[in-house]
Protein backbone atom coordinates (compact mmCIF):
# COMPACT_ATOMS: atom_id res chain seq x y z
CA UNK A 1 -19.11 -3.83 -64.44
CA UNK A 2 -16.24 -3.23 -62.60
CA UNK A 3 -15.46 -6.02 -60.02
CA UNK A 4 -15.60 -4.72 -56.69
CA UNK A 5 -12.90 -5.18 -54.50
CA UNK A 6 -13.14 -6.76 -50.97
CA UNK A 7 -12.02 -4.32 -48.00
CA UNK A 8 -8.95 -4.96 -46.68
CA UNK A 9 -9.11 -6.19 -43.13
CA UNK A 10 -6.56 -5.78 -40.52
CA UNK A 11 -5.71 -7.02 -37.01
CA UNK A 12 -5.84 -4.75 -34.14
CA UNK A 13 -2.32 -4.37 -32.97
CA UNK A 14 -0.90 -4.62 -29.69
CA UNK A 15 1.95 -4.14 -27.83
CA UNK A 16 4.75 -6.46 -27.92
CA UNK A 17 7.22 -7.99 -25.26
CA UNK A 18 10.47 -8.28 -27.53
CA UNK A 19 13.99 -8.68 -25.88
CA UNK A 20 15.32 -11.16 -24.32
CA UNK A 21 14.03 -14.42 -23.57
CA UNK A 22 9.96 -14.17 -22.76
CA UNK A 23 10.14 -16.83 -20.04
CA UNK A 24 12.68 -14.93 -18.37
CA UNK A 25 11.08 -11.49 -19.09
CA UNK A 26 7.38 -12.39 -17.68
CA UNK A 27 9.35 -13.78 -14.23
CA UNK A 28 11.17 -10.02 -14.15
CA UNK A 29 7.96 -8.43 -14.01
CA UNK A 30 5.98 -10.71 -12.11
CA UNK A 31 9.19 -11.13 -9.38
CA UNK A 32 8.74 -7.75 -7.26
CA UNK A 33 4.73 -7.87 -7.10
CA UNK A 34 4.68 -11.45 -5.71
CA UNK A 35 7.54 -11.29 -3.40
CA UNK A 36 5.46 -8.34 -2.24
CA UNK A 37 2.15 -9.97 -1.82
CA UNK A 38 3.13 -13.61 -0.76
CA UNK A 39 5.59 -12.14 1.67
CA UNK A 40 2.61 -10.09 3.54
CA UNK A 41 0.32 -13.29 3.19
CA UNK A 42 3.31 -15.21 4.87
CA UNK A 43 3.74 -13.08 7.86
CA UNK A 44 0.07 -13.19 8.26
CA UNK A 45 -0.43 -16.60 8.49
CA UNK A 46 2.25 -16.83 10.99
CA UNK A 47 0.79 -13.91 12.78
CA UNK A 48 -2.25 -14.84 12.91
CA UNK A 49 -3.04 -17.79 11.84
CA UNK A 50 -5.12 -17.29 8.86
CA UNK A 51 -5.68 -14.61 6.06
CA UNK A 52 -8.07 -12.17 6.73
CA UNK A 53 -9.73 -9.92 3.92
CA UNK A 54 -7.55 -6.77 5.00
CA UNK A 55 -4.88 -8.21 4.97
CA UNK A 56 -5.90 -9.94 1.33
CA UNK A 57 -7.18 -6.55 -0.27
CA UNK A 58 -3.79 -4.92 1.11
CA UNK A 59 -1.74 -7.43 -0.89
CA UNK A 60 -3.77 -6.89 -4.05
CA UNK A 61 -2.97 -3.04 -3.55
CA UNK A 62 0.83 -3.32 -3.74
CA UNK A 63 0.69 -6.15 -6.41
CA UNK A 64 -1.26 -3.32 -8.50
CA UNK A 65 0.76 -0.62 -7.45
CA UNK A 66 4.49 -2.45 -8.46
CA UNK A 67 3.27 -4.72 -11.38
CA UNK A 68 4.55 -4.98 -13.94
CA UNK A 69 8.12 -5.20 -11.77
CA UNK A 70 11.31 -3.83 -13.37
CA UNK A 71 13.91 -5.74 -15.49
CA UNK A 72 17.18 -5.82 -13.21
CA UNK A 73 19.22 -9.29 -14.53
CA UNK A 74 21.17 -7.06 -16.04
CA UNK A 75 22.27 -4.99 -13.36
CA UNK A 76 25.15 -5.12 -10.84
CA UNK A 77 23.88 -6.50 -7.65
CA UNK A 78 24.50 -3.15 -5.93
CA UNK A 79 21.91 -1.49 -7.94
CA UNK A 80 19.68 -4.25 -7.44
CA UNK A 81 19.45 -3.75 -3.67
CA UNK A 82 19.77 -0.21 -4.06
CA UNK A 83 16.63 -0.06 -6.20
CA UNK A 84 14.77 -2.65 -4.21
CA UNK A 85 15.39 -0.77 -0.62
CA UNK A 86 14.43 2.38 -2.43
CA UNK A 87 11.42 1.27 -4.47
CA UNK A 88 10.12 -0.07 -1.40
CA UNK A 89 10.52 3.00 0.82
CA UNK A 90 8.28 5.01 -1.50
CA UNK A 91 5.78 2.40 -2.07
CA UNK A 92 5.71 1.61 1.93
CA UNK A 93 5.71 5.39 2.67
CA UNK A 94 2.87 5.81 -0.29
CA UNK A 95 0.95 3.16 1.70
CA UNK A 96 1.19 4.54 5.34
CA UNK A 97 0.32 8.30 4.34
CA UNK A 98 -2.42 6.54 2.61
CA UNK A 99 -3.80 4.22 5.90
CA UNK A 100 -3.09 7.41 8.00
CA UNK A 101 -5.19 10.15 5.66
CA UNK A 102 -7.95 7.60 5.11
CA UNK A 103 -8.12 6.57 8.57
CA UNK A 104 -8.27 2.78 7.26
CA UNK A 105 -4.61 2.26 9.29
CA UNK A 106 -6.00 1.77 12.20
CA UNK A 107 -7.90 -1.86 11.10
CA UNK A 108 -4.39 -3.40 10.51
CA UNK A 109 -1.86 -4.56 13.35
CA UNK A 110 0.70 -2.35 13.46
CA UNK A 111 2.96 -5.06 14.95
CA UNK A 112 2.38 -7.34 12.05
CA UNK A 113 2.90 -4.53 9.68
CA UNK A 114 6.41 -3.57 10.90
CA UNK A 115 7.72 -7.66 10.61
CA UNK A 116 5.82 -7.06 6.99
CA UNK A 117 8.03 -3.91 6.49
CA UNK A 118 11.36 -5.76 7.02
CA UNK A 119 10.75 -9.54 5.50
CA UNK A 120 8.84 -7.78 1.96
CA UNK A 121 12.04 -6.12 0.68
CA UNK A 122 14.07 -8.76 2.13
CA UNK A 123 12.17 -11.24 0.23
CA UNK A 124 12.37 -9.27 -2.89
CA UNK A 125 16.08 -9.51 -2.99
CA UNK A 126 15.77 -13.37 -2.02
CA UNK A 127 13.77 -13.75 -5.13
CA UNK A 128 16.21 -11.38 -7.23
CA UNK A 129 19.26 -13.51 -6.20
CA UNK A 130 17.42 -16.52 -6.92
CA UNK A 131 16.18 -15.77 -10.41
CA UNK A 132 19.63 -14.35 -11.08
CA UNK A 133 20.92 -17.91 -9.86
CA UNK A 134 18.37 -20.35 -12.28
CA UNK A 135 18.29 -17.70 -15.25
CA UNK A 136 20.93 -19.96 -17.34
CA UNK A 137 19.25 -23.02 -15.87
CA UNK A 138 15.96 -21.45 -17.43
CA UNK A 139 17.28 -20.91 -20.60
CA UNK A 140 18.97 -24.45 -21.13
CA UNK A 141 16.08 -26.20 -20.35
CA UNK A 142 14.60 -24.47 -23.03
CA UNK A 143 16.52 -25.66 -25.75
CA UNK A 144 19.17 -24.71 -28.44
CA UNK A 145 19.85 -21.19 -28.75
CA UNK A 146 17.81 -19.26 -32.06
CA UNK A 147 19.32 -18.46 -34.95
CA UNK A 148 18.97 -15.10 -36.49
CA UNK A 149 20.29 -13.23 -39.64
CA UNK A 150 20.25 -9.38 -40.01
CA UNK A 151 18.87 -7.71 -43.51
CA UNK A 152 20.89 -4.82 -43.14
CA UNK A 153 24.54 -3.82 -42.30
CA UNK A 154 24.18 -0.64 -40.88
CA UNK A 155 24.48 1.39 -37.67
CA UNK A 156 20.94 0.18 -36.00
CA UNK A 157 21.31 -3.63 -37.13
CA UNK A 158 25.04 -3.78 -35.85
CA UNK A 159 24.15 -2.21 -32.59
CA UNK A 160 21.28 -4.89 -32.58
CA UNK A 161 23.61 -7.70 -33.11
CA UNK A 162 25.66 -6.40 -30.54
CA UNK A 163 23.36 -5.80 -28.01
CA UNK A 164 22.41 -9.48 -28.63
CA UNK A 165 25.61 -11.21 -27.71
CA UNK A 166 26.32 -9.30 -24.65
CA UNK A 167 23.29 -10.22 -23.33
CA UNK A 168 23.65 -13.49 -21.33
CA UNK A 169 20.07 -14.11 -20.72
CA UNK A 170 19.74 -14.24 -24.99
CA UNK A 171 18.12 -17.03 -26.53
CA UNK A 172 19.37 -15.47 -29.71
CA UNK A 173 22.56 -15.69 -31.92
CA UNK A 174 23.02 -13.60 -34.66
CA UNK A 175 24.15 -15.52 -37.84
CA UNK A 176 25.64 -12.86 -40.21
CA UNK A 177 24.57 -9.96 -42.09
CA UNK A 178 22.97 -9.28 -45.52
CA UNK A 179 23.31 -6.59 -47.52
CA UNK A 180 22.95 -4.90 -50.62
CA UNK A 181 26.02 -2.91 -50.96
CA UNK A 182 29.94 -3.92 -51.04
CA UNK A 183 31.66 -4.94 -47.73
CA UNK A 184 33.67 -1.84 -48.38
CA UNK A 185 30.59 0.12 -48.39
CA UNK A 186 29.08 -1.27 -45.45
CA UNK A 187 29.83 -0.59 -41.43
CA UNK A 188 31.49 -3.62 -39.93
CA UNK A 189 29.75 -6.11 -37.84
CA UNK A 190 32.42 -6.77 -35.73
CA UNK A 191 32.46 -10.59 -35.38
CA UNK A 192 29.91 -10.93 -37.45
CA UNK A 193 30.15 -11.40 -41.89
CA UNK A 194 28.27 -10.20 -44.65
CA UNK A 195 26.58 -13.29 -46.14
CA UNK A 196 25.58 -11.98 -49.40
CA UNK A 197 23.26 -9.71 -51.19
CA UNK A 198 19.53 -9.31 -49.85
CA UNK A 199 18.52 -11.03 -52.48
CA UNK A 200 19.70 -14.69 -51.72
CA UNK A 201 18.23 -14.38 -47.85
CA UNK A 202 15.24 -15.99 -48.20
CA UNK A 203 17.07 -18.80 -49.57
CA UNK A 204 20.11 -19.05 -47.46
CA UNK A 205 16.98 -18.82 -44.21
CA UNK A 206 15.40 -21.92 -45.79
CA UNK A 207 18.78 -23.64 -46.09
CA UNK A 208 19.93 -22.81 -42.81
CA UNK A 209 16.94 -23.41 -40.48
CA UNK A 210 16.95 -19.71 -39.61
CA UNK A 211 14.93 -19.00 -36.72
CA UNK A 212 14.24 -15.10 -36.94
CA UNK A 213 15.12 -12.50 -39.43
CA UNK A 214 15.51 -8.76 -38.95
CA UNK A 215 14.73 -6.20 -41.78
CA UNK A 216 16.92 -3.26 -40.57
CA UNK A 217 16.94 -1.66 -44.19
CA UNK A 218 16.60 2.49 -44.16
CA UNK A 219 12.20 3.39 -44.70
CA UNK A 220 13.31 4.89 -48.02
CA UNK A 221 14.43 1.23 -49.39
CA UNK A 222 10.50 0.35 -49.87
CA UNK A 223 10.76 -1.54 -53.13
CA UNK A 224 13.60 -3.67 -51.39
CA UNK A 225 11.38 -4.37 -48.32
CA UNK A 226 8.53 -5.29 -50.02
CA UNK A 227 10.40 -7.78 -52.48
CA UNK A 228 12.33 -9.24 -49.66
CA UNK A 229 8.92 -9.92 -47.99
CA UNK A 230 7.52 -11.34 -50.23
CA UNK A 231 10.80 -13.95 -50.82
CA UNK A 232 10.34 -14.55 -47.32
CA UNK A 233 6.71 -15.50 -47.67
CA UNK A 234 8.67 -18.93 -48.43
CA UNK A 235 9.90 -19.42 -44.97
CA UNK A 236 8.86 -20.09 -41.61
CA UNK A 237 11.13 -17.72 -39.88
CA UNK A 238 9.66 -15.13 -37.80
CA UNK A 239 10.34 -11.42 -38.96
CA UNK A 240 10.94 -8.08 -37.37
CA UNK A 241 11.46 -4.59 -38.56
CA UNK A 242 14.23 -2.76 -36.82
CA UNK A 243 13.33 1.25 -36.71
CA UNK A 244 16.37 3.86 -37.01
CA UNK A 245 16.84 5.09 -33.62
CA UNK A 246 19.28 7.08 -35.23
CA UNK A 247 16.77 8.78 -37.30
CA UNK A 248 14.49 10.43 -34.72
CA UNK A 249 14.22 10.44 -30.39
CA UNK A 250 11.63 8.16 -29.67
CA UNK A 251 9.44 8.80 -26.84
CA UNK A 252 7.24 6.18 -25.73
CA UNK A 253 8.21 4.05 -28.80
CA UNK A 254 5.47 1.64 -29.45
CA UNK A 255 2.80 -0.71 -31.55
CA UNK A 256 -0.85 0.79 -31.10
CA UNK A 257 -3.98 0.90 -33.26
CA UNK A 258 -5.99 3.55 -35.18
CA UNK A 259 -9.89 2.10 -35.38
CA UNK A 260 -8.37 -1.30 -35.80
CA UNK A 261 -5.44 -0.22 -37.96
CA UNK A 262 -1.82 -0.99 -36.38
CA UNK A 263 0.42 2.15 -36.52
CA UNK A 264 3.70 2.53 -34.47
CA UNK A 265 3.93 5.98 -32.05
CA UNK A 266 7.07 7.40 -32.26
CA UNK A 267 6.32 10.74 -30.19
CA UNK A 268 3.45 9.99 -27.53
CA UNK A 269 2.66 10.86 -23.79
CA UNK A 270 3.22 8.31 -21.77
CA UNK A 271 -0.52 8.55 -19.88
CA UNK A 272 -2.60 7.12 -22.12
CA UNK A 273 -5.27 5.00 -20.76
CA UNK A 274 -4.84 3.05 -17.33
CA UNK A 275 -1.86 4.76 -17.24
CA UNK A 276 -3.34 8.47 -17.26
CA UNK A 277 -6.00 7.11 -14.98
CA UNK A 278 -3.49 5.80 -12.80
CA UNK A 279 -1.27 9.28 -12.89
CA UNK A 280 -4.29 11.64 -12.25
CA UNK A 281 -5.38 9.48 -9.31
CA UNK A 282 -2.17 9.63 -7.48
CA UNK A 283 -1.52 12.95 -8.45
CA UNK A 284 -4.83 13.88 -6.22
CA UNK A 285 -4.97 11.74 -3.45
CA UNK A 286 -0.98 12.64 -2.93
CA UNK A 287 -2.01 16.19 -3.36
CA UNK A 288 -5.10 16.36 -0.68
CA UNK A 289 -2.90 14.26 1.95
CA UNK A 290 0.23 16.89 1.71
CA UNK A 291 -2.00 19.95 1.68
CA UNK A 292 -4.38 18.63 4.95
CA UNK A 293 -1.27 17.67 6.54
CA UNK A 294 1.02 20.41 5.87
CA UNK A 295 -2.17 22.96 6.22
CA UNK A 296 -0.52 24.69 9.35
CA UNK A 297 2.99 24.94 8.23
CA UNK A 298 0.91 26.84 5.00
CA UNK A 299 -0.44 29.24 7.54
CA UNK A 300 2.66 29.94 8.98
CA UNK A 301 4.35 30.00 5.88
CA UNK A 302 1.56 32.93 4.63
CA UNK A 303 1.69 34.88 7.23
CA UNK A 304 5.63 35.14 7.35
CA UNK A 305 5.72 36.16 3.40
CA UNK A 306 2.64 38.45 4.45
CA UNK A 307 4.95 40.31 7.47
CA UNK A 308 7.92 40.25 6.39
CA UNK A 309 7.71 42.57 3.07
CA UNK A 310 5.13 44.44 0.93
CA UNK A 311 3.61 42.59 -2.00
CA UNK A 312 1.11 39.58 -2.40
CA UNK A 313 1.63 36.51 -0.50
CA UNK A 314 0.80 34.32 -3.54
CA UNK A 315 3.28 35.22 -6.74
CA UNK A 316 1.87 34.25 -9.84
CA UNK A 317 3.22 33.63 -13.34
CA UNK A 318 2.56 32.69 -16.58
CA UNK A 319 4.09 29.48 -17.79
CA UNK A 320 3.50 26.21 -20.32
CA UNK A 321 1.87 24.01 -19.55
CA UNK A 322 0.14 20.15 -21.05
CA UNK A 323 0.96 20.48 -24.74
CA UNK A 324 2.79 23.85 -24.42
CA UNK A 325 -0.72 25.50 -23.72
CA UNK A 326 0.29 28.44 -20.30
CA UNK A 327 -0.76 27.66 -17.47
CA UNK A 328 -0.95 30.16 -14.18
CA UNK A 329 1.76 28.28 -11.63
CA UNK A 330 1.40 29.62 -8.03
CA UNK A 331 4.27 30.42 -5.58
CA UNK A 332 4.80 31.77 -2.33
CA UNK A 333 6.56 35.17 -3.11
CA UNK A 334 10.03 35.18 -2.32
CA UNK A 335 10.95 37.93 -3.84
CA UNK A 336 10.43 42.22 -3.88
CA UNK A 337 9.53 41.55 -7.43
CA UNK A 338 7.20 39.80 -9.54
CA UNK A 339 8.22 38.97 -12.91
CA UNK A 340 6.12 37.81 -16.07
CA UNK A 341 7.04 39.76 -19.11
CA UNK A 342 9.11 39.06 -21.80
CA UNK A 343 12.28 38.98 -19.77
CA UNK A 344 12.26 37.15 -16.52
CA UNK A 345 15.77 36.91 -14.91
CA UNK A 346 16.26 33.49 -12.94
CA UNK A 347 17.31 33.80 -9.59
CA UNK A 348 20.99 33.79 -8.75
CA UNK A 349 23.50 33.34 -5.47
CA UNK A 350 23.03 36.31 -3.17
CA UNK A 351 20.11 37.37 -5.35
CA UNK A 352 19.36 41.47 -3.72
CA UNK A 353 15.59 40.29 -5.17
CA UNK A 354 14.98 37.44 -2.74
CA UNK A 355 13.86 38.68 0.80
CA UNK A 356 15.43 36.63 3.97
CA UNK A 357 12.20 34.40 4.06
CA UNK A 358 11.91 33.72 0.66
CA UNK A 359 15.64 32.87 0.49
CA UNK A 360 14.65 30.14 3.46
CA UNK A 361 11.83 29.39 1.62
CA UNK A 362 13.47 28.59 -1.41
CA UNK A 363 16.29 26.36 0.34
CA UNK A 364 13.41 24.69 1.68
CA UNK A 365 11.39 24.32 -1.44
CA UNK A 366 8.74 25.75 0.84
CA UNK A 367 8.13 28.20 -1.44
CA UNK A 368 6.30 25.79 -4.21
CA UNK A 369 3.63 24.44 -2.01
CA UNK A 370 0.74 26.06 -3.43
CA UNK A 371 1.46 24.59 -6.34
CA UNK A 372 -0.28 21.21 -4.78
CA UNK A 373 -3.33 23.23 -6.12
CA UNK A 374 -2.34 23.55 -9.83
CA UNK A 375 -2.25 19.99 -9.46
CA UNK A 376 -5.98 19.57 -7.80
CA UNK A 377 -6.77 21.70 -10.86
CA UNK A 378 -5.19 19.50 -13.50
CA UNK A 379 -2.54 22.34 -14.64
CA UNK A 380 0.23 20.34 -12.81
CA UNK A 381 1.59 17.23 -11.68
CA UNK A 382 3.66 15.79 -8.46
CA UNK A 383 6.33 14.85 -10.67
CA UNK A 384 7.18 16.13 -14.45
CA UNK A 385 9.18 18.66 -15.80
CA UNK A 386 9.20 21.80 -14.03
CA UNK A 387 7.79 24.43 -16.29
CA UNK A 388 9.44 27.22 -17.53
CA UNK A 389 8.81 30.96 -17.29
CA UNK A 390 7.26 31.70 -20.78
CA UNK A 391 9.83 33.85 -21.86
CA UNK A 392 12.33 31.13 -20.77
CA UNK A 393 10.63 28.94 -22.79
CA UNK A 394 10.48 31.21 -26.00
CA UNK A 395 14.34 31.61 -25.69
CA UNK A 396 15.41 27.82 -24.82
CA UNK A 397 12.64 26.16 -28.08
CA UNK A 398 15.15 28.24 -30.19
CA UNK A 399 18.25 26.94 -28.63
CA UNK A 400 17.26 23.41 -27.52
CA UNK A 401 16.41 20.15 -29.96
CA UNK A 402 13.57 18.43 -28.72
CA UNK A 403 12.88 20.89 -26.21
CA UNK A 404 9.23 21.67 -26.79
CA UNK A 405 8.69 17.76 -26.14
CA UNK A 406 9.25 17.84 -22.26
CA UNK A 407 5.20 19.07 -22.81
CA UNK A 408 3.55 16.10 -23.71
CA UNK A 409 3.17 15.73 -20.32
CA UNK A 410 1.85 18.28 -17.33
CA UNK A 411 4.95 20.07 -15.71
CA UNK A 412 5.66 18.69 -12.61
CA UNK A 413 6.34 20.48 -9.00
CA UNK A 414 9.75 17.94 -8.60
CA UNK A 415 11.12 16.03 -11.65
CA UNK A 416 13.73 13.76 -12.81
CA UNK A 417 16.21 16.83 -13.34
CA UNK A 418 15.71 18.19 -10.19
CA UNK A 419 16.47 14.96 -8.39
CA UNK A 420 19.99 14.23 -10.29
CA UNK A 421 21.59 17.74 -9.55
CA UNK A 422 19.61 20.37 -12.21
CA UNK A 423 17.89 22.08 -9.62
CA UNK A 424 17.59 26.03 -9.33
CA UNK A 425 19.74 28.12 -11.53
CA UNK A 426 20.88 26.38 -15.04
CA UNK A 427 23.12 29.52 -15.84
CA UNK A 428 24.80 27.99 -19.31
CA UNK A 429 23.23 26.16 -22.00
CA UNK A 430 24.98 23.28 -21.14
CA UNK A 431 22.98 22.98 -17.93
CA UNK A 432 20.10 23.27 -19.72
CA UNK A 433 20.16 20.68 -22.39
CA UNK A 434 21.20 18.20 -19.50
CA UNK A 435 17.94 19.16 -17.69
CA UNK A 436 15.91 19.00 -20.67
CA UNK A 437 17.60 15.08 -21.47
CA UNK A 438 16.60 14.07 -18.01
CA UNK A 439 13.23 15.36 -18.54
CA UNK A 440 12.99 13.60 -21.81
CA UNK A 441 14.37 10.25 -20.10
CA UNK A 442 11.32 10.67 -17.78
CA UNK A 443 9.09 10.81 -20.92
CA UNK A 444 10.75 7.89 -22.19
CA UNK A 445 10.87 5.36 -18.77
CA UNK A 446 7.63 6.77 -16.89
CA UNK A 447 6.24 4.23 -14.31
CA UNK A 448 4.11 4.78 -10.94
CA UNK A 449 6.97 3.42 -9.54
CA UNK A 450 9.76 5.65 -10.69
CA UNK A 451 7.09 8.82 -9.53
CA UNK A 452 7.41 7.42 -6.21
CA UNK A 453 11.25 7.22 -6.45
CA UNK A 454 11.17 10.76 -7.71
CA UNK A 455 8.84 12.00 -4.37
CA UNK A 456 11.22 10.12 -2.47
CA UNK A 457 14.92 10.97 -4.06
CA UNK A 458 13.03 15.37 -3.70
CA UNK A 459 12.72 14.92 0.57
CA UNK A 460 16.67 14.06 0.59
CA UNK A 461 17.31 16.53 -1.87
CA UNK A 462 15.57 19.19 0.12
CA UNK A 463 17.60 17.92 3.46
CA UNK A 464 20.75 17.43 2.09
CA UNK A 465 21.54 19.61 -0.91
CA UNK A 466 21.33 23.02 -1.55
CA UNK A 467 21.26 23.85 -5.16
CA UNK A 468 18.14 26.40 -5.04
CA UNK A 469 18.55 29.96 -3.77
């Protein structure tokens, strides 16, 4: 008989924390939330006295809603308060229309609440500036620096090394290089030498008390991968694959698992899970407390488009949608026409189509209000790309790389685009594939608290620019 053969059994994967030093990286993310929360329980005890349960279930609200924090060490100290003071408007704005639509606001002293709403961002910087302060401190105490070698001298595993030693909050210094090929075959390292030939790594590694080693060798050099691993089965250095970013645009890079088998998604939405749960519950309460409290401006706004010129008040038109599926998007009319063929012309300066309150309705972004209800019926989103008019979208997929990926998530009634200057007309292609990166970069960095940036960056947009017509 033939001898059976065991199944192969393999760990569930999970996501990884790789960068700079871990100590460093789990203080980053932990630094906003607790500055939040201890801040409030601070002012509370002073206040008061003592901690009551309000006051306790309100700071486990904003720990959930900022954790994890960002990463800013890197950053200039400009764009550290600038992202604090902002962050902290939307969450603190997120918070009151919350108290106020739930009626819950009244339970909580509003006195105590507006010394909470100057010392919590206040003591989020304090805790930036000092982590920014002991960061080297950290990292000394921790010991010598690692030592790493690079299998691989090409574009990824260069930019890798260099990434590396700019980063002053590194635990890691990148030895040299190995590679198969000549040194006048290979990209230079810059400061950095090619060792020798991938062969003798494992061995130079266990000579030199090498710390970790990165396999940045092309997918197509499998043979080579697999005999290097299996050199390296030798040593006790920890190993890392380096994927070609040059190769494909990842969105939401990252380790999962398939029924227990660990794959790596290189194209994926980023609501998956908590965060999908997290995105559809926003997206709704958000989406009740603007409609209930801007129901009478609606009213208005109806009966103006209703008055002023023939036609329906709503306009509706087909567009794509989650996973380039169409969706029906709802407008107030602003126009004498009503578009959805297979030519729609966008809307230009001095457009003769617009009527005089759809052209203030535009300005105003008035006009996209309804849409609140595409999101209540799960065809939209607060913030995502905005969608497309289908034929719009049949003409750009042709023109565009990477277009068609702005729908792995629901389109959005404001967006990343719209909020750094690609709002309204996008009259060249140019415009276009800078509105379709941004939306892609919003793919790629999605958090709660970049939506609430978004919501916040669209009201000053709406006041201060005028880029729609």
């Amino acid at each position: 008989m033939a001898q059976q053969t065991a199944p192969v059994t393999f760990r569930k994967a999970s996501r990884m924390q790789v960068g700079r030093d871990q100590l460093l990286n789990m203080l980053e993310y932990s630094i906003d939330p607790l500055a939040l929360a201890l801040s409030l329980w601070a002012v509370t005890l002073l206040y008061e006295g003592y901690l009551s349960p309000r006051y306790l279930i309100l700071s486990l609200l904003v720990f959930a809603l900022t954790f994890p924090g960002s990463t800013q060490l890197s950053q200039s100290l400009w764009s550290v308060v600038r992202n604090v003071v902002l962050s902290w408007l939307a969450i603190s704005g997120l918070l009151f229309l919350l108290g106020y639509g739930s009626g819950y606001l009244r339970y909580f002293d509003l006195r105590l609440l507006e010394i909470w709403w100057w010392v919590a961002p206040a003591s989020q910087l304090a805790a930036h500036f000092l982590l920014r302060w002991g960061a080297p401190r950290i990292i000394e105490l921790q010991g010598d620096n690692r030592r790493a070698i690079v299998a691989g001298m090409n574009a990824q595993g260069i930019e890798l090394a260099r990434r590396l030693a700019n980063d002053p909050y590194s635990r890691v210094r990148v030895v040299g290089f190995f590679d198969d090929r000549d040194s006048s075959r290979v990209n230079q390292g810059g400061e950095h030498s090619l060792l020798g030939r991938i062969p003798a790594l494992a061995a130079f590694a266990k000579a030199n008390q090498i710390d970790l080693i990165y396999i940045s060798l092309p997918m197509a050099s499998q043979p080579r991968i697999h005999s290097l691993l299996e050199d390296l089965r030798d040593t006790t250095a920890s190993i890392y694959f380096v994927p070609d970013i040059f190769v494909t645009d990842l969105i939401q890079g990252r380790m999962d698992s398939v029924s227990g088998l660990p794959v790596v998604a290189v194209c994926e939405t980023p609501f998956t899970g908590l965060s999908g749960i997290i995105k559809r519950g926003s997206d709704i309460v958000l989406s009740l407390l603007i409609l209930v409290l801007m129901s009478p401006v609606l009213l208005v706004t109806a009966l103006a488009v209703k008055l002023s010129s023939p036609g329906p008040v709503i306009f509706r038109q087909r567009r794509y949608g989650l996973d380039g599926k169409e969706i029906v998007v709802y407008k107030f009319r602003s126009m004498t026409v009503w578009e959805d063929g297979s030519v729609v012309q966008q809307a230009q300066k001095q457009d003769a189509r617009v009527t005089p309150v759809g052209r203030f309705l535009r300005r105003t972004s008035l006009d996209e209000f309804p849409q609140f209800f595409n999101v209540l019926q799960g065809r939209m989103s607060i913030v995502g790309p905005r969608p497309h008019a289908v034929a719009h979208n049949e003409m750009y997929r042709k023109l565009i790389k990477g277009y068609m990926l702005r729908h792995k998530v629901r389109p959005g009634i404001t967006g990343w685009a719209q909020v750094n200057g690609f709002r309204g007309e996008t009259e060249t292609l140019d415009k276009m594939s800078a509105r379709i990166e941004h939306d892609l970069d919003y793919l790629r960095n999605w958090s709660l608290r970049l939506d609430l940036y978004i919501i916040a960056k669209t009201v000053w947009v709406i006041f201060f620019e005028r880029d729609a017509y």
